[in-house]
N, C-alpha and C. Protein backbone atom coordinates (compact mmCIF):
# COMPACT_ATOMS: atom_id res chain seq x y z
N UNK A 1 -138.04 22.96 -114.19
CA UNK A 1 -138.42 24.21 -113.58
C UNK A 1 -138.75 25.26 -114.61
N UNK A 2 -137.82 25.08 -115.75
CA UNK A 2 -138.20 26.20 -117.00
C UNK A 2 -139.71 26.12 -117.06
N UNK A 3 -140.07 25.00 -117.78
CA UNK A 3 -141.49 24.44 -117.94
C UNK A 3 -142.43 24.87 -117.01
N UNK A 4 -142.65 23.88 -116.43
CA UNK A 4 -143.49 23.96 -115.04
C UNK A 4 -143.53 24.56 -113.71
N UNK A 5 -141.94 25.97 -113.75
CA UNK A 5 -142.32 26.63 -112.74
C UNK A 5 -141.40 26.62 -111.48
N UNK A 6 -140.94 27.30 -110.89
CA UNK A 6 -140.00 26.94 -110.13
C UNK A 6 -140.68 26.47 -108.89
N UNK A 7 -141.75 26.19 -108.77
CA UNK A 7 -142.30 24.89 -108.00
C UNK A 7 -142.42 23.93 -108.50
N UNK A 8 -141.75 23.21 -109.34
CA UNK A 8 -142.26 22.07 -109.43
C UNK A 8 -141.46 21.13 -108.59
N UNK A 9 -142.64 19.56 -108.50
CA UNK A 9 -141.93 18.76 -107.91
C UNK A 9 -141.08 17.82 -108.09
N UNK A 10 -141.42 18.02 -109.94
CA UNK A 10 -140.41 16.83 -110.42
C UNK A 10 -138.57 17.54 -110.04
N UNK A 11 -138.98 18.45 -110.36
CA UNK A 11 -137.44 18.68 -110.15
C UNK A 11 -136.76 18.85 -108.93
N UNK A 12 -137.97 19.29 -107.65
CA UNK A 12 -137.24 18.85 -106.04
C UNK A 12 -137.39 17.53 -105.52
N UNK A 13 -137.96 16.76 -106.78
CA UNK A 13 -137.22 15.44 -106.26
C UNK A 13 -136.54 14.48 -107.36
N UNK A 14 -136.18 15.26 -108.24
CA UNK A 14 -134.73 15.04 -109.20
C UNK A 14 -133.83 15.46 -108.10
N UNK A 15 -133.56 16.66 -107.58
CA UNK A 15 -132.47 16.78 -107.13
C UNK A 15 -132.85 16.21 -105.32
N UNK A 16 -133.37 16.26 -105.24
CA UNK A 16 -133.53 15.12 -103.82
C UNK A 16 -133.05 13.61 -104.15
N UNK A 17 -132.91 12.82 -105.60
CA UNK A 17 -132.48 11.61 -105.83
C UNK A 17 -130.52 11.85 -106.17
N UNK A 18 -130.53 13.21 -106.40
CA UNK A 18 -129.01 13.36 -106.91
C UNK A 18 -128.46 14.02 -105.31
N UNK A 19 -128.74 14.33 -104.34
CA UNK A 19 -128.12 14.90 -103.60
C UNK A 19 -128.40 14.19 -102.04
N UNK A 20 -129.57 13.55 -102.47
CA UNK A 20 -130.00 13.09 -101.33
C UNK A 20 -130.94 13.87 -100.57
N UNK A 21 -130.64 13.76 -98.71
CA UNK A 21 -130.90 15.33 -97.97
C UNK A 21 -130.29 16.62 -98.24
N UNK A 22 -129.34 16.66 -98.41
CA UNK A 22 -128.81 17.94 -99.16
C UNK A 22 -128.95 18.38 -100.22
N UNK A 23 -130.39 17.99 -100.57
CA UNK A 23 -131.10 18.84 -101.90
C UNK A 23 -131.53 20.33 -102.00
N UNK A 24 -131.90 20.57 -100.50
CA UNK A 24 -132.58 21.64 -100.35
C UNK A 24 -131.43 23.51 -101.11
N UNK A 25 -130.42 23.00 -100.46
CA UNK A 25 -129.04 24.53 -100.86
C UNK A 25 -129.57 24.44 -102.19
N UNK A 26 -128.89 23.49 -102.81
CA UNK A 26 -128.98 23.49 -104.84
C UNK A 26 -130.71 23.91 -105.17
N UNK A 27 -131.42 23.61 -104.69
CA UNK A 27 -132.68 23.30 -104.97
C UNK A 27 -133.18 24.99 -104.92
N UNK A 28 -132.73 25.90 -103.95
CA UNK A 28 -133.44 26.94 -103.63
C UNK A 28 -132.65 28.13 -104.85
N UNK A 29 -131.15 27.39 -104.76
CA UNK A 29 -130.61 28.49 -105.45
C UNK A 29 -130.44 28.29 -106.55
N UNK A 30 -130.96 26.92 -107.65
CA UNK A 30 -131.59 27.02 -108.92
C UNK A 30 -133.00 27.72 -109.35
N UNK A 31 -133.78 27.55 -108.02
CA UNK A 31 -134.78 28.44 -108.47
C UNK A 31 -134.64 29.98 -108.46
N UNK A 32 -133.89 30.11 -107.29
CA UNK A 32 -133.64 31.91 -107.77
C UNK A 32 -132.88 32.10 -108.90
N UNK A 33 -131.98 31.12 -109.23
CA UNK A 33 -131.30 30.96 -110.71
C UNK A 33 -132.70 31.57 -111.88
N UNK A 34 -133.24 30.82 -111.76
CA UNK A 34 -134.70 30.92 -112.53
C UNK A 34 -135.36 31.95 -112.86
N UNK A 35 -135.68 32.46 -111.36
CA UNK A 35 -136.42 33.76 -111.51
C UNK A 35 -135.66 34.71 -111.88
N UNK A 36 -134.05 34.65 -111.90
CA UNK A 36 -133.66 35.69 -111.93
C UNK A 36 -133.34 35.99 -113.68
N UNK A 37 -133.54 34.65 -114.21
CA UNK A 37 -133.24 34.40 -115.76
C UNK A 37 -134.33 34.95 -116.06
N UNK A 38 -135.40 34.73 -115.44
CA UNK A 38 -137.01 35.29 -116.29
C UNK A 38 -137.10 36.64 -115.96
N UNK A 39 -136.48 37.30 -115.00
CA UNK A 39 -136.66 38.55 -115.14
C UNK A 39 -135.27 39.41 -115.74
N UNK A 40 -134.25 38.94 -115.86
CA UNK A 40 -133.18 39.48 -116.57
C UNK A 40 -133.17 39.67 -118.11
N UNK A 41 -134.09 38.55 -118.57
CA UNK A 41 -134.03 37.98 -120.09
C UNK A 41 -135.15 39.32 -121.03
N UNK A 42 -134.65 39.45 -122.20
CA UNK A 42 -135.15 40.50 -123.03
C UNK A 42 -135.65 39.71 -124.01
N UNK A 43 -135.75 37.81 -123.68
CA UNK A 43 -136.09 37.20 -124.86
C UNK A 43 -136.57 35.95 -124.36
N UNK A 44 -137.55 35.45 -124.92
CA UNK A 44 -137.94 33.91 -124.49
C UNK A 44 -136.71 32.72 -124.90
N UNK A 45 -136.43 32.39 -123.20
CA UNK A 45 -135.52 31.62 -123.49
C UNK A 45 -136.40 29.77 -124.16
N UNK A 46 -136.00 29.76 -125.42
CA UNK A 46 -136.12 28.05 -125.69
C UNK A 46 -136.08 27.32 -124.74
N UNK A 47 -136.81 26.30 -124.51
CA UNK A 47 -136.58 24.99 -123.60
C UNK A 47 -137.41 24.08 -124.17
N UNK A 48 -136.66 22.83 -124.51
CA UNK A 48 -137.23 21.73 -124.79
C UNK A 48 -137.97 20.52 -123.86
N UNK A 49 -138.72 19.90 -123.89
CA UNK A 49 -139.51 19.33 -123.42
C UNK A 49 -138.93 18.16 -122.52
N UNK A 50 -139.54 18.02 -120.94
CA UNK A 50 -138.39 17.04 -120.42
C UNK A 50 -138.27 15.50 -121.41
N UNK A 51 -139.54 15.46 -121.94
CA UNK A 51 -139.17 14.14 -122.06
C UNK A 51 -138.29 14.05 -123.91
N UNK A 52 -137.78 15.10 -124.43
CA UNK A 52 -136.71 15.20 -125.68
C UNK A 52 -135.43 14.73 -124.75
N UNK A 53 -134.70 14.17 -126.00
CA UNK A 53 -133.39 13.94 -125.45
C UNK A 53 -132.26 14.81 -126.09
N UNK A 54 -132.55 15.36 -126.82
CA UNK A 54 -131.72 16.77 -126.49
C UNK A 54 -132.08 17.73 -126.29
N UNK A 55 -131.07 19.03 -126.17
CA UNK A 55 -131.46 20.25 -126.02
C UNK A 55 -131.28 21.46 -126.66
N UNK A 56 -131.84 22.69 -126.26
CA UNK A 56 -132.31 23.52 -127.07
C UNK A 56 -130.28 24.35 -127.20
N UNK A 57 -130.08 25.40 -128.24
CA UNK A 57 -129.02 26.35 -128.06
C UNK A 57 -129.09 27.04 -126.89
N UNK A 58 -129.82 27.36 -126.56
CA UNK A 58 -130.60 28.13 -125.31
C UNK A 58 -130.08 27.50 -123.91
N UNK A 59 -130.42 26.29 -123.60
CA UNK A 59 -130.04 25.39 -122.77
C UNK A 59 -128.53 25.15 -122.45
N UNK A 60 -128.23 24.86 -123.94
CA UNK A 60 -126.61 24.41 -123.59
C UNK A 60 -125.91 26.11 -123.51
N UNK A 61 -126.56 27.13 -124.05
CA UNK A 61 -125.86 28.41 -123.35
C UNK A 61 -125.80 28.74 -121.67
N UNK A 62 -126.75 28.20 -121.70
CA UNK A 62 -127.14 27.94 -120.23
C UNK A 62 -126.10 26.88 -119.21
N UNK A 63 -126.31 25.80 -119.34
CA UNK A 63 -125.18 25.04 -118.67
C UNK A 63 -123.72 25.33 -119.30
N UNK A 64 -123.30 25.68 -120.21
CA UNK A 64 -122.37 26.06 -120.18
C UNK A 64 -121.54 27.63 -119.43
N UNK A 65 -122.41 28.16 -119.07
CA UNK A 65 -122.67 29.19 -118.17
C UNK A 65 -122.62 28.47 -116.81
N UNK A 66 -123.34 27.87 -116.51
CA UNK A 66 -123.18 27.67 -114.63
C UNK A 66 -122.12 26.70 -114.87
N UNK A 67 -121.35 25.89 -115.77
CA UNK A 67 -120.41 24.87 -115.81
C UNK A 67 -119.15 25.92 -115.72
N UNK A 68 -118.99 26.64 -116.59
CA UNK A 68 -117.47 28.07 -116.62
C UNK A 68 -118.09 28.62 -115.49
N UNK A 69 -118.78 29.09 -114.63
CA UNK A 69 -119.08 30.16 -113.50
C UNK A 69 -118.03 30.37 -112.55
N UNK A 70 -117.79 29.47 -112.73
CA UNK A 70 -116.46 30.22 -111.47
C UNK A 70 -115.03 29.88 -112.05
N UNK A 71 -114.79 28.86 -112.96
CA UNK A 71 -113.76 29.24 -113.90
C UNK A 71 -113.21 30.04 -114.65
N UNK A 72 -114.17 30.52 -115.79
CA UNK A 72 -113.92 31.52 -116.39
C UNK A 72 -115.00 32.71 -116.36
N UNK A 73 -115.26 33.18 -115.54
CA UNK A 73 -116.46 34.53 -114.89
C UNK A 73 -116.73 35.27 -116.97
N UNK A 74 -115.67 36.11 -117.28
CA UNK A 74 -116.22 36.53 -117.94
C UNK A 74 -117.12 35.57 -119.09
N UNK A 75 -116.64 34.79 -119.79
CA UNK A 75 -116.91 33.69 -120.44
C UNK A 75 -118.61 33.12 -120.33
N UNK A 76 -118.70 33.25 -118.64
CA UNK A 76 -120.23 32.66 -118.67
C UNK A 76 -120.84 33.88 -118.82
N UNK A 77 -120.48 34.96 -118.53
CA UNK A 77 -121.18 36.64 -118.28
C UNK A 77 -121.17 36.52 -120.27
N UNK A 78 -120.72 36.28 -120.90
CA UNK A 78 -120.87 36.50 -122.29
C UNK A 78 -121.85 35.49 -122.92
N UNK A 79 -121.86 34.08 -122.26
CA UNK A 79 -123.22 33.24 -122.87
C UNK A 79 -124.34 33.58 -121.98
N UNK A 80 -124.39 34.38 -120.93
CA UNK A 80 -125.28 34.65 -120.03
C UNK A 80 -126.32 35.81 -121.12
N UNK A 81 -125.44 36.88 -121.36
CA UNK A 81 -125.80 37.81 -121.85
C UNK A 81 -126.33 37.57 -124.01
N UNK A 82 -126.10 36.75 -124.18
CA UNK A 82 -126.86 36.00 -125.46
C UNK A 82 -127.65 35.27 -125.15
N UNK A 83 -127.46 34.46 -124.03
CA UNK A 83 -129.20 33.72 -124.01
C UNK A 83 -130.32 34.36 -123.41
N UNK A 84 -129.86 35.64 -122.83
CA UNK A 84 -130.76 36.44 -122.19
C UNK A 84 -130.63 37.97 -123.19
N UNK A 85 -130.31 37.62 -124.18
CA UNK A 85 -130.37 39.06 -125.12
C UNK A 85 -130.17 40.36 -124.26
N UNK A 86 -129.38 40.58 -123.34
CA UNK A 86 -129.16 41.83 -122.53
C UNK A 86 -127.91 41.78 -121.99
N UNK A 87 -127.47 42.99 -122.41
CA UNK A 87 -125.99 43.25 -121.27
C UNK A 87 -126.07 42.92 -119.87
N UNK A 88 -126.93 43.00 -119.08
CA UNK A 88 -127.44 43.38 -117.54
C UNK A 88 -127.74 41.68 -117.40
N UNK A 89 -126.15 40.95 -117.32
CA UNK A 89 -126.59 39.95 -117.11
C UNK A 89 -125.93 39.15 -115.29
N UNK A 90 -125.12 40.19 -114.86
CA UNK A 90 -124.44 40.17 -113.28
C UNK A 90 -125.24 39.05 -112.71
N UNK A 91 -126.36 39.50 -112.53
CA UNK A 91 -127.63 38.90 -111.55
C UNK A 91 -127.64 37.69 -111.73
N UNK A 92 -127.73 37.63 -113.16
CA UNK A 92 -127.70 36.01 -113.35
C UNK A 92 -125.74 35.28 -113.33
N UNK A 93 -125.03 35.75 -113.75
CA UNK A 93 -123.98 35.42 -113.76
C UNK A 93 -124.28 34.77 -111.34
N UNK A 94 -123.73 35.66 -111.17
CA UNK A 94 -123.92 35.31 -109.45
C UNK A 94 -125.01 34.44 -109.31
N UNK A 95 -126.02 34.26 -110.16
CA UNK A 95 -126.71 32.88 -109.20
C UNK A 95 -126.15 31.94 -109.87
N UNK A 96 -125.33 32.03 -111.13
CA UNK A 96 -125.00 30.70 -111.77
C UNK A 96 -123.67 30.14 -110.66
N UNK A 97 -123.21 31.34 -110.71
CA UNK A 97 -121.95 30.99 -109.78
C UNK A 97 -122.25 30.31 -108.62
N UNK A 98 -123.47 30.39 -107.93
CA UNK A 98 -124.02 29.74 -106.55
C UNK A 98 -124.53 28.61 -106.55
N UNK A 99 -125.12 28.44 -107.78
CA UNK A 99 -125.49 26.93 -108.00
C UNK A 99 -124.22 26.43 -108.53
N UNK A 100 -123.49 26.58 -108.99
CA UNK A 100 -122.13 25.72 -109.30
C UNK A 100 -121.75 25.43 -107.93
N UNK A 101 -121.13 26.59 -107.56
CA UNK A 101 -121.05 25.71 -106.13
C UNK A 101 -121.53 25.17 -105.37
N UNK A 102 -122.81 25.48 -105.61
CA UNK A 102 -123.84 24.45 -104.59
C UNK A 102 -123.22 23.02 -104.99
N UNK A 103 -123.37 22.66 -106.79
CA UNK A 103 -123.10 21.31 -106.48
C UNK A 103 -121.56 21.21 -106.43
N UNK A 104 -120.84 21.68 -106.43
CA UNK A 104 -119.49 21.22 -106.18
C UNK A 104 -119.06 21.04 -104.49
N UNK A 105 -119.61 21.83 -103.97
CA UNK A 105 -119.79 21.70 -102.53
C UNK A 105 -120.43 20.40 -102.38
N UNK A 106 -121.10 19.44 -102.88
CA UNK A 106 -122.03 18.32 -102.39
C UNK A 106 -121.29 17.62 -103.26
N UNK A 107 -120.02 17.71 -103.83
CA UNK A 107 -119.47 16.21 -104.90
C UNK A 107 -120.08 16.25 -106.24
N UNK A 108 -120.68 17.07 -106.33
CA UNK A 108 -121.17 16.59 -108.10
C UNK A 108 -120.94 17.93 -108.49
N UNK A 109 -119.78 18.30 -109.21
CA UNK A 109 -119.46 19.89 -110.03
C UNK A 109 -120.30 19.46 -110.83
N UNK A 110 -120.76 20.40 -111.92
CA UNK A 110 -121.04 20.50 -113.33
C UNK A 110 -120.39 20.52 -114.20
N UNK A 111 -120.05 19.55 -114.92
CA UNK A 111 -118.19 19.57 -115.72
C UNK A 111 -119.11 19.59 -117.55
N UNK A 112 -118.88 19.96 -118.16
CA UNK A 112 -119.37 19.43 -120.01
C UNK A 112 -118.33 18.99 -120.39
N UNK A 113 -118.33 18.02 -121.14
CA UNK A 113 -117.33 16.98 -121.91
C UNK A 113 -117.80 16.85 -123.49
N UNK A 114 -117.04 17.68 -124.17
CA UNK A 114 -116.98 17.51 -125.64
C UNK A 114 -117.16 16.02 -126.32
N UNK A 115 -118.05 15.58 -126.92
CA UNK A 115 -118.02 14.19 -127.26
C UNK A 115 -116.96 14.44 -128.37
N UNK A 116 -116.83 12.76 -128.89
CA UNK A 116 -115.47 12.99 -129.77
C UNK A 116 -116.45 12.11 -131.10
């Protein structure tokens, strides 16, 4: 969606293969996730290309943000507000928090696991 837009289709039917029919909740409220990053942000957020296999600092500030969202609130409000170079990062903090629960509500939280 970074890439190509918060229409795209690869990604409503990525999450149509991870959720099934109940793609649509996660699906609407990553894209307002989106828009609300592109208009909150004071800086071009990095994003690497789908087909790299890793990812940008940018990115993992990012999921590590909607992964703490409802664990530790301030915590994601502080990587929220560095990957988006602005204090005025609420807006986005609350949609991260909604897509977390979106998928925790459907069985799949967003958990990160430190490799060893």
């Amino acid at each position: 969606m970074a890439s190509a837009g918060v229409d795209d289709a690869h990604a409503a039917n990525a999450l149509l293969g991870h959720f099934g029919k109940s793609y649509r909740r996660p699906l609407i409220l990553m894209r307002a996730m989106m828009l609300e990053l592109s208009r909150a942000s004071h800086r071009r957020i990095s994003v690497a290309a789908c087909c790299c296999t890793r990812i940008t600092p940018d990115e993992a500030r990012l999921l590590e943000a909607v992964a703490t969202a409802q664990t530790t609130p301030h915590a994601a409000y502080e990587r929220l507000a560095v990957a988006l170079d602005s204090p005025a990062a609420l807006g986005a903090l609350t949609c991260a928090q909604a897509v977390a629960q979106s998928f925790s509500d459907l069985g799949r939280p967003i958990a990160l696991y430190a490799g060893d």
